[in-house]
Protein backbone atom coordinates (compact mmCIF):
# COMPACT_ATOMS: atom_id res chain seq x y z
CA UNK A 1 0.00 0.00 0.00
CA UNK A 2 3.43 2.29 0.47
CA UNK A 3 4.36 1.78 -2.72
CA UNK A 4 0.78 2.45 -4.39
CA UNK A 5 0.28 5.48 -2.29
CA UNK A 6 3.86 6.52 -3.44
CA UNK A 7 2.85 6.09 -7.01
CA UNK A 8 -0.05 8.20 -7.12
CA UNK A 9 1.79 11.16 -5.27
CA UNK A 10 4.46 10.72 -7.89
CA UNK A 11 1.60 10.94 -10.78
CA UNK A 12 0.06 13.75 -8.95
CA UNK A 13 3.38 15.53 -8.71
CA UNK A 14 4.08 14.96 -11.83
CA UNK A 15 0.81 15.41 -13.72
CA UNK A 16 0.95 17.44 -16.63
CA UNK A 17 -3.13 17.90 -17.36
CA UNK A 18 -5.90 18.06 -14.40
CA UNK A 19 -7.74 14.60 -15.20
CA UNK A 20 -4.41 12.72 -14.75
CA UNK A 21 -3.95 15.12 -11.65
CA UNK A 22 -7.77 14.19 -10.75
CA UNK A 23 -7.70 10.28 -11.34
CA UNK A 24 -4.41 10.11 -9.12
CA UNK A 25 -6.02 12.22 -6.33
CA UNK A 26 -9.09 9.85 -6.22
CA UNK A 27 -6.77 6.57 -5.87
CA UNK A 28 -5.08 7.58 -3.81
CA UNK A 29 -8.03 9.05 -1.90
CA UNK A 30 -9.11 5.17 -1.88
CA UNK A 31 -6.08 4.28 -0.11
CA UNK A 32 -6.23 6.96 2.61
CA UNK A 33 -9.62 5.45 3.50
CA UNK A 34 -11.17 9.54 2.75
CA UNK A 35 -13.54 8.47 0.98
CA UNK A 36 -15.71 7.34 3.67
CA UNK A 37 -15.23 10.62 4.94
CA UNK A 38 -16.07 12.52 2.29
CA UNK A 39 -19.42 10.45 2.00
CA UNK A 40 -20.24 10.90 5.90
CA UNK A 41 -22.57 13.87 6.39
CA UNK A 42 -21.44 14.43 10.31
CA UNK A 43 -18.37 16.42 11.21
CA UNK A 44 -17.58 19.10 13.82
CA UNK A 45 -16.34 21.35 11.41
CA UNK A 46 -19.33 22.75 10.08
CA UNK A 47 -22.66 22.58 10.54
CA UNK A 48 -24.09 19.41 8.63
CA UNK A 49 -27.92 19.63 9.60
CA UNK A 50 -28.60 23.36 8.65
CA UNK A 51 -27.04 21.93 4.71
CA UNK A 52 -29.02 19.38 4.98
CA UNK A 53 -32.18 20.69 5.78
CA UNK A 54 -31.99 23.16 3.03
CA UNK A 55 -30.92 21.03 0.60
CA UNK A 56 -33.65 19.17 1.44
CA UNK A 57 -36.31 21.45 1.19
CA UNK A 58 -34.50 22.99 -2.04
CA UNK A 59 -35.06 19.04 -3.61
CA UNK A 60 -38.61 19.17 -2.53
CA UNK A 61 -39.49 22.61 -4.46
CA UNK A 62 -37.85 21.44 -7.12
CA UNK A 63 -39.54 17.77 -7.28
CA UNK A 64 -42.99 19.45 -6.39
CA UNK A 65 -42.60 22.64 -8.76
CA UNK A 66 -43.45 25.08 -6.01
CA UNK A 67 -41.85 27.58 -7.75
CA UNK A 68 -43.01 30.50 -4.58
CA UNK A 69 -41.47 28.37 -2.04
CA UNK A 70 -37.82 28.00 -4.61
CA UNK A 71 -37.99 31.45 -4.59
CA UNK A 72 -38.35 32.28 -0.63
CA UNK A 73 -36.17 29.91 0.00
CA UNK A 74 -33.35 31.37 -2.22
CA UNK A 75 -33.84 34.24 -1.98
CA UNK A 76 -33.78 34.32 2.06
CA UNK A 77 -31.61 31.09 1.87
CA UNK A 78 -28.65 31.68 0.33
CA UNK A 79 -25.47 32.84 2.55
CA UNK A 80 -22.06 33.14 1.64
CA UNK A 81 -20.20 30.50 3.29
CA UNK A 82 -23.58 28.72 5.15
CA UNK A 83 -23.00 26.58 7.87
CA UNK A 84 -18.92 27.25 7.48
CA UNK A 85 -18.83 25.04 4.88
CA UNK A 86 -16.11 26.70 3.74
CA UNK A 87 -13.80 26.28 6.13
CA UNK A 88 -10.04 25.49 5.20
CA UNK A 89 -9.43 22.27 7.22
CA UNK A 90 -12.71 20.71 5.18
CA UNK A 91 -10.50 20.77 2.16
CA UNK A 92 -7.37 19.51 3.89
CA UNK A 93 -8.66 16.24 4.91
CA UNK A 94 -8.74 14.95 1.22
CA UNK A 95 -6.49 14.86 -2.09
CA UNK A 96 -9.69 16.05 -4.16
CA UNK A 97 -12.77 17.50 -2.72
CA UNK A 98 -14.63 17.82 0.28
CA UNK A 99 -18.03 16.44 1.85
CA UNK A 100 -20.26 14.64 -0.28
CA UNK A 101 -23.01 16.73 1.10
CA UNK A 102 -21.43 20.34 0.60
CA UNK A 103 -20.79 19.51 -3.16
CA UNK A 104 -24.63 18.07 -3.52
CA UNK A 105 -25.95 20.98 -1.95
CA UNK A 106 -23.53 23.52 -4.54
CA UNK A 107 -24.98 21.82 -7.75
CA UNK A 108 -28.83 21.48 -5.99
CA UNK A 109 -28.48 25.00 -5.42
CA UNK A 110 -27.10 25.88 -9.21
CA UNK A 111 -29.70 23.75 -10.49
CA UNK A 112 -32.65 25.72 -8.64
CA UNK A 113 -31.24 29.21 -9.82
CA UNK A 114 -30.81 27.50 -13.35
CA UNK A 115 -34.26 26.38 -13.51
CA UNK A 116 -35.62 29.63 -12.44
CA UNK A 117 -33.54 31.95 -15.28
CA UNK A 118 -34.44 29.22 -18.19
CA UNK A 119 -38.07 28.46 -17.54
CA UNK A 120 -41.59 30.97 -17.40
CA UNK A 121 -41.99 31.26 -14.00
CA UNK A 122 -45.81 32.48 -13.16
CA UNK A 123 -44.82 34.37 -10.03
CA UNK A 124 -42.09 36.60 -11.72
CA UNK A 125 -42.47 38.92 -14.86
CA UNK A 126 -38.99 39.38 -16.56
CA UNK A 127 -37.81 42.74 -14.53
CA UNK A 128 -38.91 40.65 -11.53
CA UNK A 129 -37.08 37.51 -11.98
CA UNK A 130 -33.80 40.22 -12.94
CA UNK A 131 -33.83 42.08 -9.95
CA UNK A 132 -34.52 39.04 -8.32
CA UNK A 133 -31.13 37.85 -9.12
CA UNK A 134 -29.81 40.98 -8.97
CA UNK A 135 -30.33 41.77 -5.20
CA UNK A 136 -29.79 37.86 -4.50
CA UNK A 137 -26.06 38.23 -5.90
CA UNK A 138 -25.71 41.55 -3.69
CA UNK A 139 -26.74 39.72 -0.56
CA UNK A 140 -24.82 36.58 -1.58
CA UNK A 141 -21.20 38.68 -2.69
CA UNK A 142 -18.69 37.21 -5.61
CA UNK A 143 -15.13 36.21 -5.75
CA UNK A 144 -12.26 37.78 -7.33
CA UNK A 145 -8.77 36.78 -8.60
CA UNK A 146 -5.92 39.13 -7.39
CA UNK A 147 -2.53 38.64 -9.49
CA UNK A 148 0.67 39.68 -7.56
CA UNK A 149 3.72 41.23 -8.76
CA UNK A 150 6.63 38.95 -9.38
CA UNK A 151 8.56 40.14 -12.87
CA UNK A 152 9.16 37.71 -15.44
CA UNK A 153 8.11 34.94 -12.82
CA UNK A 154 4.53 36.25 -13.36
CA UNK A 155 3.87 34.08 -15.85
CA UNK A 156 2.48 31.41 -13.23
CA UNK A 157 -0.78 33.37 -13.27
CA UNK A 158 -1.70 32.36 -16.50
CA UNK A 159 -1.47 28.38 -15.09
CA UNK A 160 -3.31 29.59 -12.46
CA UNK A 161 -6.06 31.53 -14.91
CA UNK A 162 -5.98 28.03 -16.93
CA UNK A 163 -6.86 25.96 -14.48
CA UNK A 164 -9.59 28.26 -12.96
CA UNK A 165 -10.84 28.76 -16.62
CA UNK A 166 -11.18 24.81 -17.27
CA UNK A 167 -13.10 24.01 -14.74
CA UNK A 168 -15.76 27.09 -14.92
CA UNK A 169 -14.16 29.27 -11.92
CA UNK A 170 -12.59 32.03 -13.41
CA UNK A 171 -14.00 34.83 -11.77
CA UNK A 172 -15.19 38.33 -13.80
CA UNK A 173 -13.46 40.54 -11.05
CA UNK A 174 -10.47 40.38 -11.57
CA UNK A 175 -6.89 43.02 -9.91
CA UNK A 176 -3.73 43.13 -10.63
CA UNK A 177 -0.53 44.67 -9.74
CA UNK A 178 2.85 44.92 -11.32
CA UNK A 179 2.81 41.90 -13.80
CA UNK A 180 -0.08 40.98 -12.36
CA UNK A 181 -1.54 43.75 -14.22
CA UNK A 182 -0.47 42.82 -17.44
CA UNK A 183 -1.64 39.36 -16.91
CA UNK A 184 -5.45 40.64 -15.38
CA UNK A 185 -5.07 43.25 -18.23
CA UNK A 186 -5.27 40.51 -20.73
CA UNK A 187 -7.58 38.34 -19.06
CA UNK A 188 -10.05 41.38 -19.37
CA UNK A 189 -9.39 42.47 -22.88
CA UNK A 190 -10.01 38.39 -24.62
CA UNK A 191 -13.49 37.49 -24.70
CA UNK A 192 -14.41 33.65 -23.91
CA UNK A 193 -14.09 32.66 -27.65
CA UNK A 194 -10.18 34.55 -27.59
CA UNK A 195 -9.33 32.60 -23.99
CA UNK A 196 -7.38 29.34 -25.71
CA UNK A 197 -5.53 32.02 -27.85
CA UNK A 198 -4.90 34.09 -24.39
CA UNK A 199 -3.49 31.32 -22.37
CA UNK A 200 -0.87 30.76 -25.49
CA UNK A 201 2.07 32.16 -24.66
CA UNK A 202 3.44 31.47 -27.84
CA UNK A 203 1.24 33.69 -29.15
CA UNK A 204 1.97 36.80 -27.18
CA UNK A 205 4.83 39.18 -27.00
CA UNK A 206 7.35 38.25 -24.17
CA UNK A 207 9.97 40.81 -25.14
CA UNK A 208 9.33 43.27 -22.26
CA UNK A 209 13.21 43.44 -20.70
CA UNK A 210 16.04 45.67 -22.60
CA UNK A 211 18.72 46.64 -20.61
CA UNK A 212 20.00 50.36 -21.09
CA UNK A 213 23.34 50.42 -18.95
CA UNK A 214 23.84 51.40 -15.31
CA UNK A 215 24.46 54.95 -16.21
CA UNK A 216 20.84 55.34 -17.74
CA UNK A 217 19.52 53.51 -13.94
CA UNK A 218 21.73 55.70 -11.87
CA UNK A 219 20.47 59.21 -13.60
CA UNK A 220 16.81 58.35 -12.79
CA UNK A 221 15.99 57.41 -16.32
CA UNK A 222 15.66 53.54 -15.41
CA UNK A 223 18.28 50.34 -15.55
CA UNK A 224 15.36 48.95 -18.35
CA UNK A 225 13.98 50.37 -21.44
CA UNK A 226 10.38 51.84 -20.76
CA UNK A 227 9.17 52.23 -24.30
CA UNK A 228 10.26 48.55 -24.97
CA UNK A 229 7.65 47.33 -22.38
CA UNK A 230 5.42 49.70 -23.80
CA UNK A 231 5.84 47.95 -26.64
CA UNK A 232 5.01 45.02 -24.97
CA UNK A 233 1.65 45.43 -23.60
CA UNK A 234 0.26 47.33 -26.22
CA UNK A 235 1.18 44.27 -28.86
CA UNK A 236 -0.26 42.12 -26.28
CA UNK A 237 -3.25 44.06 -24.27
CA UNK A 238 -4.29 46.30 -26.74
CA UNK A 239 -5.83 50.23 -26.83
CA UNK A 240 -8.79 49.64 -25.14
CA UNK A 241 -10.03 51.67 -22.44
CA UNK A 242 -11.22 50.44 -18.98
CA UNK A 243 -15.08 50.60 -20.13
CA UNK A 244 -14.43 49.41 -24.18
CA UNK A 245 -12.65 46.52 -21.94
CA UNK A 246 -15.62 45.66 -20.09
CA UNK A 247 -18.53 46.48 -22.74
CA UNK A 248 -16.15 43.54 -24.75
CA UNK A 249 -15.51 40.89 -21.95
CA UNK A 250 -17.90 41.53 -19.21
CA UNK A 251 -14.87 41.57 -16.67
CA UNK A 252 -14.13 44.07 -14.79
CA UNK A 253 -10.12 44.45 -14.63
CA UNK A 254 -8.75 46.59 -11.69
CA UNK A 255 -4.99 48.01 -11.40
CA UNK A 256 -3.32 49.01 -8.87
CA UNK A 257 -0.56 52.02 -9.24
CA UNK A 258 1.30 53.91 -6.71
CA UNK A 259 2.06 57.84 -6.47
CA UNK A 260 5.33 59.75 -6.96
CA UNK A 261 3.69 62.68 -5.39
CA UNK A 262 3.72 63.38 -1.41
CA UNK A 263 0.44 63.90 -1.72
CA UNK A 264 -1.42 61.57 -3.17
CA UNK A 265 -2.42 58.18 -2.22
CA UNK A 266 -2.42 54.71 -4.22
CA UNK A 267 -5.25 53.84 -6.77
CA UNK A 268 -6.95 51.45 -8.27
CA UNK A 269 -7.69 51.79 -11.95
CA UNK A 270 -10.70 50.12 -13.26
CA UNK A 271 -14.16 50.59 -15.22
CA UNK A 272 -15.45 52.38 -11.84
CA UNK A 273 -13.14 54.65 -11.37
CA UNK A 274 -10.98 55.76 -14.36
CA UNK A 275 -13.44 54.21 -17.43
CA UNK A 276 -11.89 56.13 -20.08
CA UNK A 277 -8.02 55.49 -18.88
CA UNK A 278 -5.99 53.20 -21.36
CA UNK A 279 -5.88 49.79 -19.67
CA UNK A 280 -1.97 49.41 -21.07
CA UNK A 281 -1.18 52.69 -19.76
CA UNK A 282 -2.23 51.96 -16.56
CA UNK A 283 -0.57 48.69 -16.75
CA UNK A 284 2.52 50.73 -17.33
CA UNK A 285 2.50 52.56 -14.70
CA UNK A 286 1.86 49.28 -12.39
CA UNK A 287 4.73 47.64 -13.60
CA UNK A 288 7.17 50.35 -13.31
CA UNK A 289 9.46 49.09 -10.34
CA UNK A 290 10.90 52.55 -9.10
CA UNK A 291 14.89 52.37 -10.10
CA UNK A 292 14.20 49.61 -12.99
CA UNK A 293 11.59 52.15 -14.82
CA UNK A 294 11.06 55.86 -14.63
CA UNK A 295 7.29 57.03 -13.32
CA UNK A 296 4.51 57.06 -15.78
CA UNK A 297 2.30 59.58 -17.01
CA UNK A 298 -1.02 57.98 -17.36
CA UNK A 299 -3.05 58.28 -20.80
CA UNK A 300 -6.63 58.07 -21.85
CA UNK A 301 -8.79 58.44 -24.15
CA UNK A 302 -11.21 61.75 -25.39
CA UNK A 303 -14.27 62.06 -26.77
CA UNK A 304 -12.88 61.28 -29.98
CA UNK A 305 -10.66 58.14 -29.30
CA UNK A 306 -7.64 59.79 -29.21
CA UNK A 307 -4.98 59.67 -25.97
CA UNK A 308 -4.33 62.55 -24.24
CA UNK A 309 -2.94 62.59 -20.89
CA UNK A 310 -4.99 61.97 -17.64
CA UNK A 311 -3.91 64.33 -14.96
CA UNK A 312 -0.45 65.45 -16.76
CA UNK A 313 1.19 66.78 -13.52
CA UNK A 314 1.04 62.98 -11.82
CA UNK A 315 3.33 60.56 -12.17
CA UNK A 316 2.71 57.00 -11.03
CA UNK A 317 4.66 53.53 -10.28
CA UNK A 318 4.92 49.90 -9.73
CA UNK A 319 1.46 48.73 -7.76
CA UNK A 320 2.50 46.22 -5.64
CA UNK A 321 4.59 48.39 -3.81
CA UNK A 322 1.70 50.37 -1.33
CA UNK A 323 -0.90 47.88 -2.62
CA UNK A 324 -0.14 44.90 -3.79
CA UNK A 325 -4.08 42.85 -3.05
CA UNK A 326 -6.38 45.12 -2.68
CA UNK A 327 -9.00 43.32 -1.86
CA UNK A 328 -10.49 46.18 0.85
CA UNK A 329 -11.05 48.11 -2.18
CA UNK A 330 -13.01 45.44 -4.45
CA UNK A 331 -15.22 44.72 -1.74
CA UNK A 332 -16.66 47.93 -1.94
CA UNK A 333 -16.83 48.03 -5.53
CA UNK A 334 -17.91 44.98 -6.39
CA UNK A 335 -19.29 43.34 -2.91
CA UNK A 336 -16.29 41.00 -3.32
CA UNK A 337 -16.61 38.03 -0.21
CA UNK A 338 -13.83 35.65 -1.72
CA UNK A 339 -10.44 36.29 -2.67
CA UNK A 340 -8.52 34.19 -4.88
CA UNK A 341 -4.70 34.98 -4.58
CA UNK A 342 -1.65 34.29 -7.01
CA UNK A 343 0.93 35.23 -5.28
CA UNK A 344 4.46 35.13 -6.96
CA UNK A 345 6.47 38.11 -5.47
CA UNK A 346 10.14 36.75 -4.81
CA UNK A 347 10.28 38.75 -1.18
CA UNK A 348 7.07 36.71 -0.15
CA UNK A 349 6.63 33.45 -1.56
CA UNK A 350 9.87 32.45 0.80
CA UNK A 351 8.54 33.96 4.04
CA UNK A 352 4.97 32.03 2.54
CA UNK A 353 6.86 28.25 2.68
CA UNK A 354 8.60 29.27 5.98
CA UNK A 355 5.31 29.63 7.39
CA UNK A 356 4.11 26.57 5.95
CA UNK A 357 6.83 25.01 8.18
CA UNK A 358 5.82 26.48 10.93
CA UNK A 359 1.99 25.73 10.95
CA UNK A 360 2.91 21.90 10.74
CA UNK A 361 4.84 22.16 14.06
CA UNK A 362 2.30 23.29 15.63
CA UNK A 363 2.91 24.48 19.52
CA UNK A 364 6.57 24.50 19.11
CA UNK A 365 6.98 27.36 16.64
CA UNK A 366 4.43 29.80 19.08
CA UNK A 367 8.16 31.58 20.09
CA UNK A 368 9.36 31.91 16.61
CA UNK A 369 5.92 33.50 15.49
CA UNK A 370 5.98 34.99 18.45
CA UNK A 371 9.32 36.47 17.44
CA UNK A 372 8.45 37.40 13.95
CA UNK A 373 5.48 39.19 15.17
CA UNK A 374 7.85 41.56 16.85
CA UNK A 375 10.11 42.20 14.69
CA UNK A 376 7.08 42.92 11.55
CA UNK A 377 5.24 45.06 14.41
CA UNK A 378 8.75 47.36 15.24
CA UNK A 379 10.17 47.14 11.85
CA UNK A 380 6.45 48.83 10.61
CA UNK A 381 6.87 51.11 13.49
CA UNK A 382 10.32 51.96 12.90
CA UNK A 383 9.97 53.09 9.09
CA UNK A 384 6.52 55.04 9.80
CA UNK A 385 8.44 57.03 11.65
CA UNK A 386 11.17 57.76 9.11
CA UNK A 387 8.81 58.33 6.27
CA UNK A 388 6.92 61.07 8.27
CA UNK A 389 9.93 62.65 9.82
CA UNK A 390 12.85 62.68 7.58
CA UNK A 391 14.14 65.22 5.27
CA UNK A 392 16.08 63.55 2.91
CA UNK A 393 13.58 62.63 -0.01
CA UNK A 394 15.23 59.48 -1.21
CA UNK A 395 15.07 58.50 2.14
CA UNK A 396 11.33 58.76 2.64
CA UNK A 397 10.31 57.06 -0.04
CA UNK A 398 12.46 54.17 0.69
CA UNK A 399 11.14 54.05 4.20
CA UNK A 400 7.45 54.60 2.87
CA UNK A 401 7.83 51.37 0.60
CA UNK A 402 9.62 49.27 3.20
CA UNK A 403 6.25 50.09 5.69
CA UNK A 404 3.79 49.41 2.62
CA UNK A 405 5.70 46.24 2.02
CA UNK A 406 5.78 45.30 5.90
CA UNK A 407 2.11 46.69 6.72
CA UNK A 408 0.09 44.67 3.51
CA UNK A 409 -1.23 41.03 3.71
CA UNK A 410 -0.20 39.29 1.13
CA UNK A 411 -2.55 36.50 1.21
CA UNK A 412 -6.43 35.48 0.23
CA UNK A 413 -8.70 33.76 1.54
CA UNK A 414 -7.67 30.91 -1.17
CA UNK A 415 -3.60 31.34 -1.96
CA UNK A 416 -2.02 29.81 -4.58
CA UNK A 417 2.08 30.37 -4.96
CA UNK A 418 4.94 28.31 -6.40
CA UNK A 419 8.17 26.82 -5.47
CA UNK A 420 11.00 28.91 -6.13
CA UNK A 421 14.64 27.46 -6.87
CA UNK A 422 17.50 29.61 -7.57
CA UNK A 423 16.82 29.31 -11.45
CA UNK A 424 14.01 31.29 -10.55
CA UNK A 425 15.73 33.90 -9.07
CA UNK A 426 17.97 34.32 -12.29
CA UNK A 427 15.17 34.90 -14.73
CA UNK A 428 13.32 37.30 -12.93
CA UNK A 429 14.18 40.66 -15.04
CA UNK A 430 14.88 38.41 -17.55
CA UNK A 431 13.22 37.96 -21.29
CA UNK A 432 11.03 34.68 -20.07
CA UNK A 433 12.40 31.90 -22.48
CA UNK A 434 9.53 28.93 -24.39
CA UNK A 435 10.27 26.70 -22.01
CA UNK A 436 10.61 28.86 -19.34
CA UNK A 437 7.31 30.17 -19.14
CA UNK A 438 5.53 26.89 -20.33
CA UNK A 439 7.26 25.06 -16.89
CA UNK A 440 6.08 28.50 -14.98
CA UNK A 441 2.35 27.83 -16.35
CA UNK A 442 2.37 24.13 -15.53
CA UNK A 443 3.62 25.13 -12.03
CA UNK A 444 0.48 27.27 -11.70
CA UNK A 445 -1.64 24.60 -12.92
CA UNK A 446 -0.51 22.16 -10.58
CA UNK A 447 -0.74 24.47 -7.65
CA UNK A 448 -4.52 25.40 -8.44
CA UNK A 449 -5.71 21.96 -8.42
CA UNK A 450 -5.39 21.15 -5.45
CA UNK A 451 -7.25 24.12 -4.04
CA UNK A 452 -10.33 24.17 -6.97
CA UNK A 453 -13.13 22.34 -4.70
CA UNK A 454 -12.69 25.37 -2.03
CA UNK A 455 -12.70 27.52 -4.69
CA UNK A 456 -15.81 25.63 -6.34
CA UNK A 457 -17.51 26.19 -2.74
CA UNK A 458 -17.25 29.95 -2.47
CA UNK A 459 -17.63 30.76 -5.94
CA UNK A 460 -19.87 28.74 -7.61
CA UNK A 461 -23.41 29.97 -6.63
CA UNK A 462 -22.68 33.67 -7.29
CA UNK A 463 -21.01 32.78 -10.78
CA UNK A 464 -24.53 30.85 -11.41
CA UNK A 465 -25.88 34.07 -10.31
CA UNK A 466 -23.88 36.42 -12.69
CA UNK A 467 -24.58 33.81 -15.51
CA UNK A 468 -27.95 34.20 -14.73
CA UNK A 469 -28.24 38.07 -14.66
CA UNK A 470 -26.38 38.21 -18.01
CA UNK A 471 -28.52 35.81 -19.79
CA UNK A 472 -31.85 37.56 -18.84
CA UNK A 473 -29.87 40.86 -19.86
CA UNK A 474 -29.82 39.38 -23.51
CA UNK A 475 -33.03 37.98 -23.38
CA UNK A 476 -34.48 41.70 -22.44
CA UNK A 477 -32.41 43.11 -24.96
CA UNK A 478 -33.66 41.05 -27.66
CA UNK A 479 -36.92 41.21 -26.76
CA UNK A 480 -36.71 44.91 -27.20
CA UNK A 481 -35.23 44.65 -30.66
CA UNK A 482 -38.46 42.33 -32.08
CA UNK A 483 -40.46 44.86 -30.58
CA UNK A 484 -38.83 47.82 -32.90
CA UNK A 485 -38.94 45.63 -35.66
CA UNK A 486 -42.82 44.77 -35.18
CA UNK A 487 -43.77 48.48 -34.61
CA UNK A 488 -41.57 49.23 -37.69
């Protein structure tokens, strides 16, 4: 039984496409006897009746057609993370999946809000049955995917965006920062049909490095050639604008820049806030790491499609720096409850296996959290002071970036992140080669999978839900046209 359960951690290890991933996890599930616990309803670690009661009674309206009572019990029903089924250690227990009875009651409850968009329901006209799902999906909340910085080494989120995409998860709110930006930039620009051709890297530009000299980096002008990454995410993004991004996709993409200026404060770019703002040009700005590029002047677009500069006297740099998730921000926006993170910044993703380590020894590592507590809670203190108090401009700034760094969380309520060796390290302002990035988007893949039926859990019922409101959207819409074309 060593040897089998060795094989299928090999297979899984080594897996190069999710059902080979998928058929190892479930053998070897076999062998760790988890399937019985996947397929027992009781546990202490959430609360099993209130599921399945509701599943229950959602099974009966659905058997019995008592479309009123489907509706009440939906719409008055239907919590984010009900009965904490969504807590982490219910997704630890297992290779693949969770309890039997969460994943029923997921699909019962897609099925119900299905049923409800497809077919004539007697109690609802059409505005009713929209704003039904409208206010549903603002009680119930929606996930997002937040893409770190992390260079050339970025190219893990688009493994990450695959796997998500394959199995119906990708969420429409997406942020990013740095080359995160790029990535969430592209994401948002490709419409479902373009998707296969946007998670091709061999289809994309991937020149965005050219070195200038250390005389151009030391007389503020940048180690790296700006207009060459310009270059870059145009060929690749685009010149869309925030809202032309959305009206095309129907995902809302969200960047994150920092200021130059004392004072202003970090933004995020999206269709919200800055519709008419160049999504590359904001990208631009995100990705340029003070010292490696010079601050960006961000560009939009006027009445007449032409770019003209937004706020001329601002200058703007590398997101990830003051805010690198910000996931505070989407939840206002967007009534974001679930935050997928890629997370590939080469000063965390360390610190994020250390900690690993740590969890897994349990009571013996409280004095070395206890220790690192300290020195994060002094070190923040240390450079607040400095960046309010000193003259010398250089450094402030410094000192403000080493508090934003120390001060964010760089973590979601779901986390993916790779395994860095010091090959890694080497490429990172480096032009990413084939193989390269196709190894850095297998990575991703292989980290996602194991995390997808926690993702499934929180984001499943309000991606029915926005599925839902954008169908009935088109229905509306057409119905509108055949009226024209009648009274014509």
């Amino acid at each position: 039984m060593i040897n089998k359960a060795k094989k299928y951690k090999k297979l899984m290890a080594e897996a190069r496409d999710y059902e080979t991933w998928k058929d190892a996890a479930l053998e070897l599930d076999y062998l760790d006897r988890n399937v019985e616990w996947k397929e027992a309803f009781a546990s202490d670690l959430y609360n099993y009746e209130l599921i399945y009661d509701r599943l229950t009674q959602l099974k009966e309206c659905s058997r019995n057609k008592n479309h009123e009572l489907m509706l009440r019990c939906l719409r008055e029903g239907l919590h984010h993370d009900l009965g904490n089924m969504g807590n982490a250690e219910l997704y630890n227990r297992s290779n693949i999946g969770t309890k039997h009875l969460i994943e029923e009651y997921i699909n019962q409850v897609c099925d119900s809000l299905n049923y409800i968009c497809n077919n004539d329901i007697p109690e609802l006209t059409d505005k009713q049955k929209l704003d039904f799902f409208k206010d549903t999906l603002l009680s119930y909340g929606r996930p997002a995917l937040l893409l770190s910085g992390g260079a050339s080494l970025g190219m893990f989120h688009i493994g990450v965006i695959k796997a998500l995409w394959e199995r119906d998860l990708l969420p429409q709110v997406v942020a990013g920062s740095s080359v995160g930006s790029i990535m969430a930039a592209m994401l948002g620009t490709h419409t479902d049909a373009e998707l296969p051709e946007m998670l091709d890297p061999n289809r994309h530009n991937l020149k965005a490095w050219k070195w200038l000299g250390v005389m151009s980096g030391l007389t503020g002008k940048g180690f790296m050639d700006q207009k060459q990454l310009e270059s870059c995410l145009r060929a690749n993004i685009g010149e869309y604008s925030f809202q032309e991004a959305y009206e095309r996709t129907g995902r809302s993409i969200n960047i994150t820049v920092s200021p130059v200026h004392e004072h202003q404060k970090e933004r995020l770019l999206s269709g919200f806030t800055s519709p008419y703002l160049s999504v590359w040009s904001a990208s631009l700005a995100s990705c340029s790491v003070p010292g490696v590029f010079p601050p960006v002047k961000l560009m939009k677009k006027d009445v007449d499609g032409n770019l003209v500069p937004y706020m001329s006297r601002l200058r703007w740099v590398d997101g990830s720096v003051v805010s690198d998730l910000p996931v505070e921000r989407l939840m206002h926006l967007y009534d974001v409850n679930f935050s997928i993170v890629s997370q590939t910044n080469p000063h965390i993703v360390p610190f994020m296996e250390m900690n690993k380590k740590l969890q897994r020894k349990g009571s013996l590592s409280l004095p070395v959290r206890m220790l690192k507590s300290e020195i994060q809670f002094h070190g923040k203190a240390a450079f607040d002071y400095l960046r309010n108090n000193v003259d010398n401009e250089l450094l402030r700034q410094v000192s403000g970036h080493m508090y934003s760094i120390m001060a964010q969380n760089y973590y979601g309520d779901v986390t993916v992140a790779p395994q860095y060796s010091l090959k890694h390290y080497l490429n990172i302002l480096r032009n990413p080669s084939p193989e390269f990035v196709q190894e850095l988007i297998l990575q991703g893949e292989r980290a996602t999978w194991p995390k997808l039926a926690m993702i499934r859990t929180h984001a499943k019922i309000s991606q029915t839900l926005e599925n839902c409101i954008s169908r009935l959207k088109i229905k509306a819409t057409r119905s509108k046209a055949e009226l024209r074309v009648i009274a014509s």
